[in-house]
Protein backbone atom coordinates (compact mmCIF):
# COMPACT_ATOMS: atom_id res chain seq x y z
CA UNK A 1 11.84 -7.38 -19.55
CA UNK A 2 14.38 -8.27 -16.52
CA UNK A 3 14.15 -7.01 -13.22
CA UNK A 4 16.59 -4.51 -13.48
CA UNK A 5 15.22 -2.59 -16.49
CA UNK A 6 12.07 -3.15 -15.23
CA UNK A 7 13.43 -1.01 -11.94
CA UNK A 8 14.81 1.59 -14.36
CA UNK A 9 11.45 2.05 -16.38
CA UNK A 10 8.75 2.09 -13.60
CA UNK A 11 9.01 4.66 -11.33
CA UNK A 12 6.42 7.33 -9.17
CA UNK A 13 7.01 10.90 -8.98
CA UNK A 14 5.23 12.89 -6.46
CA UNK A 15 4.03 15.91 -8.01
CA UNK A 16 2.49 17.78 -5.24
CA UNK A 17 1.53 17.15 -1.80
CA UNK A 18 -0.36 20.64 -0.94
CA UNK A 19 -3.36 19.98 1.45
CA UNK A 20 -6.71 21.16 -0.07
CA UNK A 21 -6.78 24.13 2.95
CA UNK A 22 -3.91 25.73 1.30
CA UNK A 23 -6.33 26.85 -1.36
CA UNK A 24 -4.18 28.37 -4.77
CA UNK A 25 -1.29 28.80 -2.83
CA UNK A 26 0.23 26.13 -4.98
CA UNK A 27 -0.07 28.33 -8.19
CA UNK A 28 3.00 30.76 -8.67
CA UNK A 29 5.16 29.31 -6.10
CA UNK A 30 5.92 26.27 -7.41
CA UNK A 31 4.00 23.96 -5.27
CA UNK A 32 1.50 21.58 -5.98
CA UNK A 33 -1.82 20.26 -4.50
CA UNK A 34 -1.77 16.03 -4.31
CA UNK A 35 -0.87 14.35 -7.58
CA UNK A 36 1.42 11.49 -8.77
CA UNK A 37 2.61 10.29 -11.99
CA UNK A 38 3.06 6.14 -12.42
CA UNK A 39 5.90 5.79 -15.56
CA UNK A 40 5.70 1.79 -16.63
CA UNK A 41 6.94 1.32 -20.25
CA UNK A 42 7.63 4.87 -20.96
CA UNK A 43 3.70 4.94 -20.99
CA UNK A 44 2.92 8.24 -18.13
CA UNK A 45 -0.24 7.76 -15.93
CA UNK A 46 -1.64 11.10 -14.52
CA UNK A 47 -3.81 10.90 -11.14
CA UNK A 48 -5.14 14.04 -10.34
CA UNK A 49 -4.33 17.56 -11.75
CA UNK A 50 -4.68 20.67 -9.82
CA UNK A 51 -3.15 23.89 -9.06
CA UNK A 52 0.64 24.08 -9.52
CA UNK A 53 0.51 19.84 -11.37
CA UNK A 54 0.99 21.43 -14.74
CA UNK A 55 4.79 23.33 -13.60
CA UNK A 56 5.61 20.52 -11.65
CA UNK A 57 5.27 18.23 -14.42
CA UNK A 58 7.28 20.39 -16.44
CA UNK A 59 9.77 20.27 -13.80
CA UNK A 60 10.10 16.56 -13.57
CA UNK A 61 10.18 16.32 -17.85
CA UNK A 62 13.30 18.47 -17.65
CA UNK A 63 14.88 16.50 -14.68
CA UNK A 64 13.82 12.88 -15.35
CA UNK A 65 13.68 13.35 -19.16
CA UNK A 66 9.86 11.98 -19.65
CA UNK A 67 7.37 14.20 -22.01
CA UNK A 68 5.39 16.85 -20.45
CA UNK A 69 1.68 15.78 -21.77
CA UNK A 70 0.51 12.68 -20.06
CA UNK A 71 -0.72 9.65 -21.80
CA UNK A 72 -3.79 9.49 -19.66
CA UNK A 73 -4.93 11.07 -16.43
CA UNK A 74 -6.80 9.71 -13.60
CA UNK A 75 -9.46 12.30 -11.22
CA UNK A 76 -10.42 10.75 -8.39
CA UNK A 77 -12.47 13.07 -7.36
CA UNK A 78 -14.00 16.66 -8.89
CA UNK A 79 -12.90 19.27 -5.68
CA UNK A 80 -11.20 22.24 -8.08
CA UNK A 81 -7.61 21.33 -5.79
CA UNK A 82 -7.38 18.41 -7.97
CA UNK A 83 -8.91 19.09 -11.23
CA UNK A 84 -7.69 22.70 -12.07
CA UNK A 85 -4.71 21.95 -14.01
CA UNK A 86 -7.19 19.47 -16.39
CA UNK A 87 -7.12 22.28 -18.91
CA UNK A 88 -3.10 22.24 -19.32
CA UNK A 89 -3.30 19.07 -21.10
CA UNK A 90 -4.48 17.42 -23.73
CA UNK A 91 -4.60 13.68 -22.90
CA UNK A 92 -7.76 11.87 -22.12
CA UNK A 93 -9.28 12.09 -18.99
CA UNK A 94 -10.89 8.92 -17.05
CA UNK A 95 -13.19 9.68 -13.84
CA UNK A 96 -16.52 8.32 -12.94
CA UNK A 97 -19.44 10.09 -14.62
CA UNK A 98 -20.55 11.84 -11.74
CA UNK A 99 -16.91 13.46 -11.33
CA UNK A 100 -16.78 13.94 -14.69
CA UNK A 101 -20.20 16.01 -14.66
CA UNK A 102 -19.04 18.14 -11.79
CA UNK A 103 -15.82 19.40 -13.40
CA UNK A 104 -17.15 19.84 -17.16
CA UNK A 105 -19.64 22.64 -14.73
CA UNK A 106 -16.79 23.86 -12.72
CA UNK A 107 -14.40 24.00 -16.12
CA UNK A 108 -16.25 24.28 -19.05
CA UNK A 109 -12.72 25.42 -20.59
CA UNK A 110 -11.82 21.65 -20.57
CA UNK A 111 -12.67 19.88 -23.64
CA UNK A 112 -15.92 17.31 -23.08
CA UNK A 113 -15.02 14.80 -25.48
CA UNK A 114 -11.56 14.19 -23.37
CA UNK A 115 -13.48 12.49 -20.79
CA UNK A 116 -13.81 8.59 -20.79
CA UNK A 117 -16.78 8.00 -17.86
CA UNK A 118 -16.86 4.01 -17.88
CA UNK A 119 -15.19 4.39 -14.79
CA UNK A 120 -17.19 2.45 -12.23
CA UNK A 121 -16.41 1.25 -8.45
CA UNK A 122 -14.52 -2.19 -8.53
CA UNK A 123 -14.37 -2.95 -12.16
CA UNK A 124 -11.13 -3.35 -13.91
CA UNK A 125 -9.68 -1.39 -17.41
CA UNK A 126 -6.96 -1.06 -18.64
CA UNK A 127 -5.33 2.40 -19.88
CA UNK A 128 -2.02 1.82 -21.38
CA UNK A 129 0.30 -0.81 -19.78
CA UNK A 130 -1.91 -0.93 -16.64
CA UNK A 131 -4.65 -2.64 -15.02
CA UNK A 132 -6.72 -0.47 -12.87
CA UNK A 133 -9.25 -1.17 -10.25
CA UNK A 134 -11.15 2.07 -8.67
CA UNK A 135 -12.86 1.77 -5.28
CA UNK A 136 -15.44 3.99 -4.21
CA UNK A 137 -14.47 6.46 -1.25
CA UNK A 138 -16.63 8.23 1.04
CA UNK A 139 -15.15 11.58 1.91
CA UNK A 140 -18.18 13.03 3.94
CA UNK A 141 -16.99 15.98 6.46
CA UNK A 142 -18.98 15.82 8.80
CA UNK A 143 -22.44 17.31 7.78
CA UNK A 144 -20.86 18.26 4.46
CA UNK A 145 -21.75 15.87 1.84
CA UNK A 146 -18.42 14.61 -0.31
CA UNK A 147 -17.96 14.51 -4.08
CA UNK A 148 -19.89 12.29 -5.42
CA UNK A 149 -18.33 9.45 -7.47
CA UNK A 150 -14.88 9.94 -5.75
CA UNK A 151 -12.43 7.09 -5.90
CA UNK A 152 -9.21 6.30 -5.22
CA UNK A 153 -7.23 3.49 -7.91
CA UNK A 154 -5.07 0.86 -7.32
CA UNK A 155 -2.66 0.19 -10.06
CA UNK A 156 -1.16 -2.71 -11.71
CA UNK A 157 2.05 -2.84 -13.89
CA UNK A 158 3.09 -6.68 -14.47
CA UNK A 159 3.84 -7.91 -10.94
CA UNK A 160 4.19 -4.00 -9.81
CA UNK A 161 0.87 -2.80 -7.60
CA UNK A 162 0.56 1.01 -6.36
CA UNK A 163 -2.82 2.06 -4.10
CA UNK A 164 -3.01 6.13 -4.96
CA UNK A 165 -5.60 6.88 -2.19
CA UNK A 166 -6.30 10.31 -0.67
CA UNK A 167 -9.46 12.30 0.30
CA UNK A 168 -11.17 9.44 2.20
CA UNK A 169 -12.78 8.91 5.52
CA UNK A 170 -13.76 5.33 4.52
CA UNK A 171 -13.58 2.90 1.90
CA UNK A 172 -16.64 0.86 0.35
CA UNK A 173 -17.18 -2.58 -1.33
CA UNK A 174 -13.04 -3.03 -0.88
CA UNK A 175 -11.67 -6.70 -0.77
CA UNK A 176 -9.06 -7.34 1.10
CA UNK A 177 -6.95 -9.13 -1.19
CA UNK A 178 -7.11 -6.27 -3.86
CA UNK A 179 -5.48 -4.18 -1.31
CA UNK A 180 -2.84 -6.45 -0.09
CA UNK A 181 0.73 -6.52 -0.65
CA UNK A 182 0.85 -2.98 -2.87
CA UNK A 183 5.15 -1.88 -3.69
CA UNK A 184 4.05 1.61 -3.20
CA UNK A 185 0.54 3.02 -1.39
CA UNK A 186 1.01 7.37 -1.57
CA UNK A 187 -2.17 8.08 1.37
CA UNK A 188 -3.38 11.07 1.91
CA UNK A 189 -3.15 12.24 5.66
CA UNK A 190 -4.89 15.75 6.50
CA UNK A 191 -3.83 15.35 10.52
CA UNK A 192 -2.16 13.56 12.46
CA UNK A 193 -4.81 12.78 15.06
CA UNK A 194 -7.88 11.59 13.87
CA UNK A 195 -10.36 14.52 12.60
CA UNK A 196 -13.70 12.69 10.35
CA UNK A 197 -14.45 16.15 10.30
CA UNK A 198 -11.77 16.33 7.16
CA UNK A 199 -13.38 13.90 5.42
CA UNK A 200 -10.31 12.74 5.21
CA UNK A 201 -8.05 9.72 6.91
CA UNK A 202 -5.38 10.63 9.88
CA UNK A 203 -1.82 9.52 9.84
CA UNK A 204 -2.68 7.61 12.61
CA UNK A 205 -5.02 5.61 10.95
CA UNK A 206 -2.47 5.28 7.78
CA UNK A 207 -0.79 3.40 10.71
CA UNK A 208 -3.43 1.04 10.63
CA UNK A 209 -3.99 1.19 6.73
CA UNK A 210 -0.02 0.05 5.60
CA UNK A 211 0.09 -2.73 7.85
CA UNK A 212 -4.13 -4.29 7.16
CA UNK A 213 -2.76 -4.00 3.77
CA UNK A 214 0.94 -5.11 4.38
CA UNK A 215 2.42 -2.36 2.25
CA UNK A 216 5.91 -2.45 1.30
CA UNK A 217 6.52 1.53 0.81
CA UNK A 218 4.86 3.72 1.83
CA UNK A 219 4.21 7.96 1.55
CA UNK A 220 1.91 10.06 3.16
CA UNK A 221 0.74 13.48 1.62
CA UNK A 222 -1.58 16.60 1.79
CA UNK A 223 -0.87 16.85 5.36
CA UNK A 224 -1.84 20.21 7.35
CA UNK A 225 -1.95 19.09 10.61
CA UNK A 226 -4.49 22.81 11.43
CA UNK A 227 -6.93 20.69 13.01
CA UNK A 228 -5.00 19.33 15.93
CA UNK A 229 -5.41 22.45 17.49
CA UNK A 230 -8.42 21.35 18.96
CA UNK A 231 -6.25 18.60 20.14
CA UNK A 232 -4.28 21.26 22.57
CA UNK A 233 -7.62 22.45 24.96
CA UNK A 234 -7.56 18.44 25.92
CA UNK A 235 -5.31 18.23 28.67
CA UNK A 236 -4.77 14.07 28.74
CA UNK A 237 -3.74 14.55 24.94
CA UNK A 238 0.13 13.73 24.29
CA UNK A 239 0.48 13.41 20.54
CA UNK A 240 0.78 16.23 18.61
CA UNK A 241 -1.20 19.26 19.06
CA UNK A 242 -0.74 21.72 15.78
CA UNK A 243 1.04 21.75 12.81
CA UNK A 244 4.29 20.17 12.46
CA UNK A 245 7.29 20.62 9.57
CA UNK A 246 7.82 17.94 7.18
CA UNK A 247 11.13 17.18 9.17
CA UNK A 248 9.05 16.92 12.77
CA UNK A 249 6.31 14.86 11.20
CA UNK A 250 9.03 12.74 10.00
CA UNK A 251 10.64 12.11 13.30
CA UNK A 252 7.04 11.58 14.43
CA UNK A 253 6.41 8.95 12.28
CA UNK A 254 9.85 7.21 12.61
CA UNK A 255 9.26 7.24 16.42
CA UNK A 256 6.28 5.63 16.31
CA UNK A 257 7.46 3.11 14.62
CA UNK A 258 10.08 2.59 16.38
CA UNK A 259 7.86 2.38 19.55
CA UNK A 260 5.82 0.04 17.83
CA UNK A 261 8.06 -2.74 17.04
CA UNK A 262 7.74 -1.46 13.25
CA UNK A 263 10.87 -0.24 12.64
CA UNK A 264 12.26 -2.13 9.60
CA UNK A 265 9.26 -3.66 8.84
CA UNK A 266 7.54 -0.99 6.69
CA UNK A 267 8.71 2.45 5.17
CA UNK A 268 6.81 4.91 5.95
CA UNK A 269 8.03 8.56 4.58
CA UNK A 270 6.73 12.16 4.34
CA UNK A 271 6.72 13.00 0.74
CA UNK A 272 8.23 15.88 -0.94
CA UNK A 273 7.21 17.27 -4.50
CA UNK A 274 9.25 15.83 -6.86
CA UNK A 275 10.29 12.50 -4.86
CA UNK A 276 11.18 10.05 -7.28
CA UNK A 277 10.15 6.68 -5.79
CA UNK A 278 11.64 3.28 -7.56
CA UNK A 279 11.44 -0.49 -7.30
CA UNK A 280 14.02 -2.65 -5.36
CA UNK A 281 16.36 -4.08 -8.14
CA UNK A 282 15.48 -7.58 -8.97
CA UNK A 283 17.12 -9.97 -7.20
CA UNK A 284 19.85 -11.82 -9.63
CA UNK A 285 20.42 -15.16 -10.15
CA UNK A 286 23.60 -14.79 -9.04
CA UNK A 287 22.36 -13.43 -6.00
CA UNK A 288 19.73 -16.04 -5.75
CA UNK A 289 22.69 -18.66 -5.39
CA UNK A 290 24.52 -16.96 -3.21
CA UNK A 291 21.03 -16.85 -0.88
CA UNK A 292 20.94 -20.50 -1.20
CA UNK A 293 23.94 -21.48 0.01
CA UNK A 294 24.08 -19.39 3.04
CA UNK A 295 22.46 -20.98 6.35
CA UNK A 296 18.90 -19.83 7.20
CA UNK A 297 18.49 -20.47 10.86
CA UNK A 298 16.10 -21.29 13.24
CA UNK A 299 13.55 -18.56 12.44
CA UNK A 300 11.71 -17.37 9.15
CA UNK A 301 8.85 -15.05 7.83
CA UNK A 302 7.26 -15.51 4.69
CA UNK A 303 5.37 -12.68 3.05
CA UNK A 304 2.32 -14.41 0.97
CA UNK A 305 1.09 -13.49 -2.39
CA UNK A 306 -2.27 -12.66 -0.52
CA UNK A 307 -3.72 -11.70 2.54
CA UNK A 308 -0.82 -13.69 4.76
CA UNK A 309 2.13 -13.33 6.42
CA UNK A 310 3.63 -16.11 8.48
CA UNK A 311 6.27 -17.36 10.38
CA UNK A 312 8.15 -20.18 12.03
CA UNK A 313 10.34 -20.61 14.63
CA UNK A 314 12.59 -23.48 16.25
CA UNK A 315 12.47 -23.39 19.97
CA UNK A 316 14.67 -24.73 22.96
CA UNK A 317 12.98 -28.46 24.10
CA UNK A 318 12.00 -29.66 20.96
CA UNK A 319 9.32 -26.57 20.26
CA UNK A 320 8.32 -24.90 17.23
CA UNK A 321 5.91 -21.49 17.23
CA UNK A 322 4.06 -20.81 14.51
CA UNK A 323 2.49 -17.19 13.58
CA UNK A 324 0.22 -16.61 11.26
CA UNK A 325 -1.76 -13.06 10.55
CA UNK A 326 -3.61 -11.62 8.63
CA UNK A 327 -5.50 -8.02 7.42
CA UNK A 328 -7.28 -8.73 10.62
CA UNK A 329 -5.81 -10.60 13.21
CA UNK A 330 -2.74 -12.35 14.45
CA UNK A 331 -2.34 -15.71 16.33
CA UNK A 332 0.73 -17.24 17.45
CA UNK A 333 0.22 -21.50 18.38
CA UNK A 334 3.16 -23.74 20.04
CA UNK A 335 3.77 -26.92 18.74
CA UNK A 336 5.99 -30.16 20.07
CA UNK A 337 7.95 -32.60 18.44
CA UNK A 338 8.33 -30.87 15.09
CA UNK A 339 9.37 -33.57 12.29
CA UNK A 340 10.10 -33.22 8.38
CA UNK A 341 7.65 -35.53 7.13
CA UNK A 342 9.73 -36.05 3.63
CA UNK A 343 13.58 -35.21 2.50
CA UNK A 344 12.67 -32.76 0.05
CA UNK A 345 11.90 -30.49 3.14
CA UNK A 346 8.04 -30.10 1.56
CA UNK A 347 6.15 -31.22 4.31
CA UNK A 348 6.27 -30.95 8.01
CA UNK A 349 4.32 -31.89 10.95
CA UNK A 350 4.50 -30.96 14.48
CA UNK A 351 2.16 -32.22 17.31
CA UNK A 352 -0.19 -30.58 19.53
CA UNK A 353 1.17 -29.69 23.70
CA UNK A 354 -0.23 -31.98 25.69
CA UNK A 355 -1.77 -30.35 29.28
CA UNK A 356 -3.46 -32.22 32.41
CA UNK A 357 -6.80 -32.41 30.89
CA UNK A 358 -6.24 -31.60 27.12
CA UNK A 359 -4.08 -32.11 24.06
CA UNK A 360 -3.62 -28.81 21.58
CA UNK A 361 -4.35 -28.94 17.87
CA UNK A 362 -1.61 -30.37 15.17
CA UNK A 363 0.19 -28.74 12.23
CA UNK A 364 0.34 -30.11 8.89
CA UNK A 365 2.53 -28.16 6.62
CA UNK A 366 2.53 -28.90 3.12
CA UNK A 367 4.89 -27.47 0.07
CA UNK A 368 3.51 -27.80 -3.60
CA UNK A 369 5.11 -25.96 -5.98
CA UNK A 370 4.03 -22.13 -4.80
CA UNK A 371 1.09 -23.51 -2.34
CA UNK A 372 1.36 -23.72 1.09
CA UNK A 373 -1.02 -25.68 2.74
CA UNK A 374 -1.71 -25.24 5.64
CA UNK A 375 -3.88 -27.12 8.46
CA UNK A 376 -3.88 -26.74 12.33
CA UNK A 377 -6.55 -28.85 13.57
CA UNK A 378 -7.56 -30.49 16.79
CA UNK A 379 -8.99 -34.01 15.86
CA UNK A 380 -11.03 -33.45 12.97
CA UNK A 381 -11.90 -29.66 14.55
CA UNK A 382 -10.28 -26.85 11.90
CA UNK A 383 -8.51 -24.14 13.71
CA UNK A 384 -7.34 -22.89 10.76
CA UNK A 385 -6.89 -24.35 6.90
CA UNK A 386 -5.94 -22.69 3.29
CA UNK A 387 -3.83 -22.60 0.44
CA UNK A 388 -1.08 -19.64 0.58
CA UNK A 389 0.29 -18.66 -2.45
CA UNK A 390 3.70 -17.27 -2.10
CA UNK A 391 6.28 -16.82 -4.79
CA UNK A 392 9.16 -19.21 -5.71
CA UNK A 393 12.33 -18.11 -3.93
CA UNK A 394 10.02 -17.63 -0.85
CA UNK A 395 8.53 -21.31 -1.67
CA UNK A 396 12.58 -22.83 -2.13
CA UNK A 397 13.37 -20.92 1.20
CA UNK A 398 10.92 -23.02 3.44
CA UNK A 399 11.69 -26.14 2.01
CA UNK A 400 15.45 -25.42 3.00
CA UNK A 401 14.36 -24.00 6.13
CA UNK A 402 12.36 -27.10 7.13
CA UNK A 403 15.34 -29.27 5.92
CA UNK A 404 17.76 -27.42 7.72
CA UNK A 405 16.27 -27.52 11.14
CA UNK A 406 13.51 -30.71 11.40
């Protein structure tokens, strides 16, 4: 499959982005509570189905041309707002055992033998085309206990990742470098200041969330924003303090970002039932060439595989700063005297800045193949060493950036 069919063939609708405190009103009007469809390989992944799922599925078969009945549906959790619909279909249904107990009591309508209950916290299966990985997710409201054996998934298709995640205060057991680097992470977002109370995440801390996990895309649901009323009787508080319209949360968001330095960095979008969200095309090889030929310059960012992003930069006097950061931090070190160690532009090493009383740690940059190694050390001291995987256009464009400027 190339790139560009692969564009055309997976795709995410957002079915409905109703907050749980709307109650039915999702039924009869055509709205929906939270639910998304993943399409890979005309194969149609179902995660969660409650009031109003079942029409706007139907809507979406008519517009995008897919079949109404899903292939297989996800629950993440059992709370009725995202298991009513269950009953509409007739595809199987995979949940943890515990959800899957809760809604077989709830909706005894829905067929038992649909359910597949192998679903456990951080082990892999695979359900059509794609790989998926649930992680357990505490959504305790305050002294109201959660569901228990809710999850939220993150998807694989090929090299295609999406994190579905909503109704969570917290995550448990998570690794970091299952959640980095998704195309697409939907979040769930019941305020916009931070309210555990919901048992549910803020939009404030889906801030947080897309950039730990260095999401390319990004949309934020279920969003009521009633409990930032309390926000108003605190006179120091300036964000907002009530509900806002999908168009003022949006300019909320986008000014933050701007604010933040973020701007063009990461997407972050309010989403609308029915959005249609798609891959970048593929970059061609035509396009490819055309990258290579054209000049760098005297900065680059890399985007790792894993857990990384990192930069370069060429400075006045013979400087070069390196970044580096990660899920958790970020560190920026200044180097002198930066030198290509070999003409194929895979190696390059740049010395520590000397001081009165003190000389700074090295840099040792090596290329091999996709692996970037990389060492800053001070003597034998490691400041910081590992292997970065990275992909390899990103690999060919530091070893013509190093060429080109050392």
């Amino acid at each position: 499959m190339n790139g560009n069919s692969e564009s055309a063939t997976f795709f995410v609708r957002i079915n409905g982005v109703l907050p749980d405190a709307s109650g039915t009103r999702g039924e009869g009007e055509g709205r929906a509570h939270t639910s998304i469809s993943i399409f890979s390989e005309g194969f149609h992944l179902l995660i969660d189905a409650g009031g109003g799922v079942a029409d706007s599925i139907r809507k979406g078969a008519s517009d995008l041309g897919y079949k109404e009945d899903p292939d297989a549906i996800l629950v993440t959790h059992s709370r009725r707002e995202h298991a009513s619909d269950l009953g509409s279909f007739s595809s199987k249904i995979f949940c943890t055992s515990e959800c899957a107990t809760q809604i077989t009591k709830e909706f005894p309508q829905v067929d038992k033998s649909r359910f597949v209950t192998s679903v456990v916290s951080g082990q892999s299966f695979d359900v059509g085309p794609f790989s998926i990985v649930p992680v357990a997710a505490n959504n305790n409201a305050g002294d109201n206990q959660g569901f228990p054996g809710s999850v939220i998934y993150v998807v694989r298709s090929g090299n295609r990742k999406v994190i579905a995640g909503w109704d969570f205060i917290s995550l448990q057991n998570v690794g970091a470098d299952l959640m980095w680097n998704p195309d697409l992470v939907v979040l769930g977002t019941e305020t916009y200041n931070d309210h555990p109370s919901t048992g549910m995440i803020s939009i404030t801390q889906a801030y947080h969330l897309v950039k730990v996990w260095n999401a390319k895309d990004c949309y934020i649901l279920h969003y009521s924003g009633e409990m930032d009323k309390e926000d108003a009787k605190n006179q120091w508080h300036r964000g907002p303090a009530g509900p806002l319209s999908p168009e003022e949360l949006q300019k909320t968001v986008d000014d933050y970002l701007r604010m933040s330095g973020q701007e063009g960095k990461v997407s972050i979008k309010v989403a609308r039932q029915g959005t249609v969200w798609r891959p970048a095309q593929a970059i061609t090889d035509e396009s490819i060439v055309q990258e290579d030929r054209s000049p760098i310059g005297s900065k680059i960012e890399i985007e790792a595989l894993e857990k990384y992003v990192f930069g370069m930069e060429k400075m006045p006097g013979n400087k070069l700063m390196f970044m580096l950061e990660d899920s958790i931090n970020r560190q920026e070190n200044e180097f002198v005297n930066p030198k290509s160690k070999s003409s194929e532009g895979d190696s390059l090493h740049a010395d520590g800045i000397k001081s009165m009383m003190m000389k700074g740690p090295d840099l040792d940059l090596t290329i091999s193949g996709t692996t970037v190694k990389v060492e800053i050390a001070k003597g034998k001291k490691a400041v910081f060493s590992d292997n970065i995987r990275v992909d390899e256009r990103d690999a060919r464009k530091l070893s013509r950036y190093i060429k080109e400027n050392f």
